[in-house]
Protein backbone atom coordinates (compact mmCIF):
# COMPACT_ATOMS: atom_id res chain seq x y z
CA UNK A 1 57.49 -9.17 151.52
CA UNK A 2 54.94 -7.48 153.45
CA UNK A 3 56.93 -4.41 156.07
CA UNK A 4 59.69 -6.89 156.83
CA UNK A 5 62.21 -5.37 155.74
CA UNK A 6 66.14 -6.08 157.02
CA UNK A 7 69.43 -4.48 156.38
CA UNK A 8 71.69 -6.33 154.17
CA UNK A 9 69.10 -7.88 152.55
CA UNK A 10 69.38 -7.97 148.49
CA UNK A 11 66.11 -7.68 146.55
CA UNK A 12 64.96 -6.86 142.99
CA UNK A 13 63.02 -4.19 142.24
CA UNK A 14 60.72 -3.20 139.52
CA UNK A 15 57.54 -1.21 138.90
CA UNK A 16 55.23 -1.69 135.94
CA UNK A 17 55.95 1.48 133.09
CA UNK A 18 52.35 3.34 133.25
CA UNK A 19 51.92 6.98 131.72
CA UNK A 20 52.85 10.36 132.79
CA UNK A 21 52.91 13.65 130.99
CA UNK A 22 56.52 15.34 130.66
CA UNK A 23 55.74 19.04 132.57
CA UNK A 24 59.41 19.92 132.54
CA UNK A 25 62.52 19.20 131.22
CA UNK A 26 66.37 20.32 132.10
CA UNK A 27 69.64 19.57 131.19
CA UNK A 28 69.25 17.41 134.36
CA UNK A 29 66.18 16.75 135.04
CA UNK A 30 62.45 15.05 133.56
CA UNK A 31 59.48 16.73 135.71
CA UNK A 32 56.31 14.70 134.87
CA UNK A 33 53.15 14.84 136.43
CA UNK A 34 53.41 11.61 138.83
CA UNK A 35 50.35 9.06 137.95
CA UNK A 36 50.25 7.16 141.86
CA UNK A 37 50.20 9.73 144.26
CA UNK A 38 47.40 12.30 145.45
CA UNK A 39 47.52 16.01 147.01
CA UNK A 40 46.75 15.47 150.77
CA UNK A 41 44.19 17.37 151.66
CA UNK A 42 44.40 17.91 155.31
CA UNK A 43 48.14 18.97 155.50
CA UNK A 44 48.19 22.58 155.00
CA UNK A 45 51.57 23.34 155.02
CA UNK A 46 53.04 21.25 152.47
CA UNK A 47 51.62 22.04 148.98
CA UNK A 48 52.47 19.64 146.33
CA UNK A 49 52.06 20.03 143.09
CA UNK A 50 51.53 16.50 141.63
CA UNK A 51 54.78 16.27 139.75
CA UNK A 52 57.91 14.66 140.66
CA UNK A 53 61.86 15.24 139.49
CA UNK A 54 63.92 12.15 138.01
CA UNK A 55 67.26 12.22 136.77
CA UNK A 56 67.37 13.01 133.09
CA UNK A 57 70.90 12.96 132.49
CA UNK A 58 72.94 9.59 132.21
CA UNK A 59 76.28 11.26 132.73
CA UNK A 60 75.57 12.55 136.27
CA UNK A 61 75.89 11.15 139.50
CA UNK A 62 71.82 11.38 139.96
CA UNK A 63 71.57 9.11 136.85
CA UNK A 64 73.40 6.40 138.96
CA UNK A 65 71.09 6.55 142.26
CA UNK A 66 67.86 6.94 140.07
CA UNK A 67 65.42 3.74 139.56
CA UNK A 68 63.07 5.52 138.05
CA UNK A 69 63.45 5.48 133.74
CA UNK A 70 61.41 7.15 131.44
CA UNK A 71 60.49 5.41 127.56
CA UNK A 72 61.45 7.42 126.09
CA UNK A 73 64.69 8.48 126.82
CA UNK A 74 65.10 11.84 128.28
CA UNK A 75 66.83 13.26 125.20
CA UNK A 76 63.79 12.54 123.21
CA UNK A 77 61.16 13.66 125.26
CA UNK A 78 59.08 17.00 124.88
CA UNK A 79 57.42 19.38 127.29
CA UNK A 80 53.57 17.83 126.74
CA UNK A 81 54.37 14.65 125.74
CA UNK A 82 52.96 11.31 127.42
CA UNK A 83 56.06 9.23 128.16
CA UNK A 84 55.90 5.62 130.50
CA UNK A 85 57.80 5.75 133.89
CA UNK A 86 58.98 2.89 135.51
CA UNK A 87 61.62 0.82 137.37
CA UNK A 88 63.39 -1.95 134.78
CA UNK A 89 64.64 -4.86 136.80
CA UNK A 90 67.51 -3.37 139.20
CA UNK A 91 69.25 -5.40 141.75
CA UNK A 92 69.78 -3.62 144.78
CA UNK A 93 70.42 -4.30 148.73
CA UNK A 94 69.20 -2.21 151.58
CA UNK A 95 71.38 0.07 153.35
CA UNK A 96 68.89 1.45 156.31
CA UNK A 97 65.14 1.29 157.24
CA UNK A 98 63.19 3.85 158.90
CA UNK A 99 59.69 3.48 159.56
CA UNK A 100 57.65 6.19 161.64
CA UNK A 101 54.76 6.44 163.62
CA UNK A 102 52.70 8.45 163.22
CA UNK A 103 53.30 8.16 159.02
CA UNK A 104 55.11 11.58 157.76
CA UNK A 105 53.13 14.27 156.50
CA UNK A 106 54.52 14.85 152.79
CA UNK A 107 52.10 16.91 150.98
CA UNK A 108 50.44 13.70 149.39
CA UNK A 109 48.70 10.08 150.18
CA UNK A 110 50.11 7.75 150.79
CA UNK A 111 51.66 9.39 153.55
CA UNK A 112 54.93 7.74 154.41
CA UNK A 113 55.05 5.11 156.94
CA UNK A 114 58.72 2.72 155.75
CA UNK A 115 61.12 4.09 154.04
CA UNK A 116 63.64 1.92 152.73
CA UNK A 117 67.18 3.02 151.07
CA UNK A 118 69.16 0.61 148.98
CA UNK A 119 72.46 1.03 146.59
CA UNK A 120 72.34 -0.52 143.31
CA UNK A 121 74.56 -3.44 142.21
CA UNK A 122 78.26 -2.34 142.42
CA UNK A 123 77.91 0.86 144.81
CA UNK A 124 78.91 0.00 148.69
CA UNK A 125 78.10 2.23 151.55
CA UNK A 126 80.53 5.02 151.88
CA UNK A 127 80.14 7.02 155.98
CA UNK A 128 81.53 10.01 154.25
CA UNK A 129 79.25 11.01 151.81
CA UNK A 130 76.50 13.20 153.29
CA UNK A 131 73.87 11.28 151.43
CA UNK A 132 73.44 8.13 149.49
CA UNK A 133 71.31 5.80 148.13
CA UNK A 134 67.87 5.95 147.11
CA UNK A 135 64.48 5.82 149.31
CA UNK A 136 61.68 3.49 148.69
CA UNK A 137 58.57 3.27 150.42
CA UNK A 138 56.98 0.10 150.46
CA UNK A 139 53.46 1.49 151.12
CA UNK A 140 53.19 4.59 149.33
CA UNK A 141 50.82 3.55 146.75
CA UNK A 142 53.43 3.01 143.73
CA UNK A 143 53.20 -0.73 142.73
CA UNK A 144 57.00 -1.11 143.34
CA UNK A 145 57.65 -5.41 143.26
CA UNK A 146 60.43 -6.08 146.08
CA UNK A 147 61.75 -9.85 145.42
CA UNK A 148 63.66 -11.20 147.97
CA UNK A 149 67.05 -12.29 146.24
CA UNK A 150 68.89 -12.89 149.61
CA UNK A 151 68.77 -12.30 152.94
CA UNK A 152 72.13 -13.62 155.01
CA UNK A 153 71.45 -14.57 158.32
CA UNK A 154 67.64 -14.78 157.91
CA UNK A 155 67.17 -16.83 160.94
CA UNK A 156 68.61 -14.00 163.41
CA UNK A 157 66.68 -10.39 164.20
CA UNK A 158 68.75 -7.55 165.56
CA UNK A 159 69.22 -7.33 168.87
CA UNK A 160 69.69 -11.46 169.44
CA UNK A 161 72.44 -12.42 171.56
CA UNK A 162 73.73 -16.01 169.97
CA UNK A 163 77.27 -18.16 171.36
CA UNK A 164 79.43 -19.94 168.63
CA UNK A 165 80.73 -22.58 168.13
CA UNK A 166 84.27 -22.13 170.50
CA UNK A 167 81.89 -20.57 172.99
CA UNK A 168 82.19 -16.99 172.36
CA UNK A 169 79.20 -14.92 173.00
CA UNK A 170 77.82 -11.79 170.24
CA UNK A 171 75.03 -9.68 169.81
CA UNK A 172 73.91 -9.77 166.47
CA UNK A 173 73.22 -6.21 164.90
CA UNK A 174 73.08 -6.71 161.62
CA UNK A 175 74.54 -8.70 158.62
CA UNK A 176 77.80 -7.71 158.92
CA UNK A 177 77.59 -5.92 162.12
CA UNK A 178 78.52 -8.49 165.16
CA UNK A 179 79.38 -7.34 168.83
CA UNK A 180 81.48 -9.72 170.89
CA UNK A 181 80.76 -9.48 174.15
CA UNK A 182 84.47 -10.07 175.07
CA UNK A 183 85.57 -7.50 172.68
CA UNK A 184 88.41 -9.09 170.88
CA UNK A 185 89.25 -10.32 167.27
CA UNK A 186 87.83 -11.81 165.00
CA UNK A 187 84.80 -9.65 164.10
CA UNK A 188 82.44 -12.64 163.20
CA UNK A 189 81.30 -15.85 164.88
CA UNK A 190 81.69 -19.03 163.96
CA UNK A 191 78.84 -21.56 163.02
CA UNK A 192 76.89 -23.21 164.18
CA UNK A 193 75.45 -20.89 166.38
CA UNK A 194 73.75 -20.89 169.55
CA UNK A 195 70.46 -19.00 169.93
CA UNK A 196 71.16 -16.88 173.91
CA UNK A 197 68.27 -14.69 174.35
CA UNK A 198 65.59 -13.01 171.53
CA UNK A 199 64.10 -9.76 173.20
CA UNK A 200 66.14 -10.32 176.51
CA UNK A 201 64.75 -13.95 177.44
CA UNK A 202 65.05 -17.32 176.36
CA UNK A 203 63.35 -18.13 173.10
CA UNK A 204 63.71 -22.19 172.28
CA UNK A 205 61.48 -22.23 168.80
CA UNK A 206 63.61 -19.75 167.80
CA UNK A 207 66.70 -21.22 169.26
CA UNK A 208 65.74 -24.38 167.41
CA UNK A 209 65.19 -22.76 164.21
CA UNK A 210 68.77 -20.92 164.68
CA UNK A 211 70.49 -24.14 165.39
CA UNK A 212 68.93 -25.56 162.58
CA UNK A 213 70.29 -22.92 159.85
CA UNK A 214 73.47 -22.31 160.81
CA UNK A 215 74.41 -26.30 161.41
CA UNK A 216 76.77 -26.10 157.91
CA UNK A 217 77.60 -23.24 155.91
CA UNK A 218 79.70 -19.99 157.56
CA UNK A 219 79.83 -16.78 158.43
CA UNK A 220 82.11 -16.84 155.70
CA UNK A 221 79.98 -18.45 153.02
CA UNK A 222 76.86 -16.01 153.77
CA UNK A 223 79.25 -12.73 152.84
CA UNK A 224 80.33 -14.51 149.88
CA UNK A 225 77.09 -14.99 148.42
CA UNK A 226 76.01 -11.21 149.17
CA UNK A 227 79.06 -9.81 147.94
CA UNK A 228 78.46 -12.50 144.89
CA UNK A 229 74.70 -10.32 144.28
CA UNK A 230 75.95 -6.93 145.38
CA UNK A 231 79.56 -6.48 143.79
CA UNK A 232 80.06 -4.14 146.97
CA UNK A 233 81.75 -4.47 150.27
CA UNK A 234 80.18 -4.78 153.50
CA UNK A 235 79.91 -2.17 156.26
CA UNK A 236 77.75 -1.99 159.30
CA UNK A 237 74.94 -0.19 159.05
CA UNK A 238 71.95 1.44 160.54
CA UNK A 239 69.32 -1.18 160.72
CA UNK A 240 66.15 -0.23 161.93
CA UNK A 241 64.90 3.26 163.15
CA UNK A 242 61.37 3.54 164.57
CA UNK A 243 60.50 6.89 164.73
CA UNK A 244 57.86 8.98 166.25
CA UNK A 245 58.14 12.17 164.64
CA UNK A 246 56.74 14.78 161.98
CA UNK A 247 59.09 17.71 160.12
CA UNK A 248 59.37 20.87 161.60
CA UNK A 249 56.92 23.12 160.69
């Protein structure tokens, strides 16, 4: 999938079990020594330590956000032992992207340059919990396989202003995010669709492909099939933040 990733978008993720040693264990937590990432050597104010926390209880609320499994299971693991870590299959679908320039300084290499947070199959977005999901970087060195299951609307990109078919015009966010420029009910458009402007001009390849794609099928139909993959109900989202930024030192 290359750095294209899109909001809304449902994918399935895995990563190959390879060997770590068990450093520490808690009532909630495995500590191993992590066997992808390295200690970066020119950032001097973040020291890490080579190991990394996963959830090691499967009644908590971690256990649930948590891709990451050990074999073998956390209750028969020992301090010392060599255990496997890696993703099993999971269905998920992307809440937010971020992606910074210059990549964030984290104390190891890769350094992080996308960062990608989905829910798993059956949890939706909820804007009052402080935080939630789980963060994946694409490019951070762990061989993490992201399989496009589904992406609705695949032909738009946010930001593309589109009319419908009664002649309404929208600006197209996201998924399930749609702006009509008249600012009445309903909140979606209906097909086919009418590429506007891409980037704030004319754009007739794309408008052609756009015409193309949305000549049968719905606004309707596309949410069906997501909520179909994601058991979860759709809210708008943050879609794409480009930042330019390091931590506070």
């Amino acid at each position: 999938m290359g750095a294209d990733h899109r909001v809304g978008e449902v994918l399935l993720v895995s990563c190959p079990y390879t060997d770590a040693r068990v450093a520490r264990l808690t009532r909630q937590e495995v500590v191993v020594e992590w066997p992808w990432w390295e200690v970066d050597p020119e950032c001097d104010w973040i020291e890490w330590n080579g190991q990394v926390a996963l959830a090691g209880d499967p009644a908590s609320y971690d256990w649930d956000l948590e891709l990451f499994r050990t074999e073998p299971p956390p209750r028969h693991l020992e301090v010392g032992a060599v255990c496997k870590v890696g993703i099993p299959p999971t269905v998920v679908h992307v809440m937010s992207v971020e992606r910074m320039d210059p990549p964030l300084e984290t104390g190891r290499l890769p350094r992080l340059g996308t960062q990608v947070m989905v829910l798993r199959t059956g949890q939706s977005h909820d804007p009052d919990l402080e935080w939630q999901g789980y963060e994946i970087a694409p490019d951070d060195g762990i061989p993490i396989a992201l399989d496009l299951l589904f992406r609705p609307y695949a032909c738009l990109v946010a930001g593309d202003e589109v009319a419908d078919a009664v002649g309404r015009a929208w600006r197209f966010d996201a998924p399930w995010d749609w702006h009509p420029f008249d600012g009445q009910e309903p909140s979606e458009p209906a097909w086919p669709l009418s590429l506007l402007t891409r980037d704030g001009r004319p754009d007739d390849a794309a408008a052609t492909v756009v015409a193309r794609a949305t000549r049968s099928g719905s606004h309707e139909q596309e949410l069906a099939r997501w909520v179909e993959l994601t058991q979860a109900r759709p809210t708008r989202l943050v879609v794409v933040r480009d930042s330019a930024r390091q931590p506070n030192r």
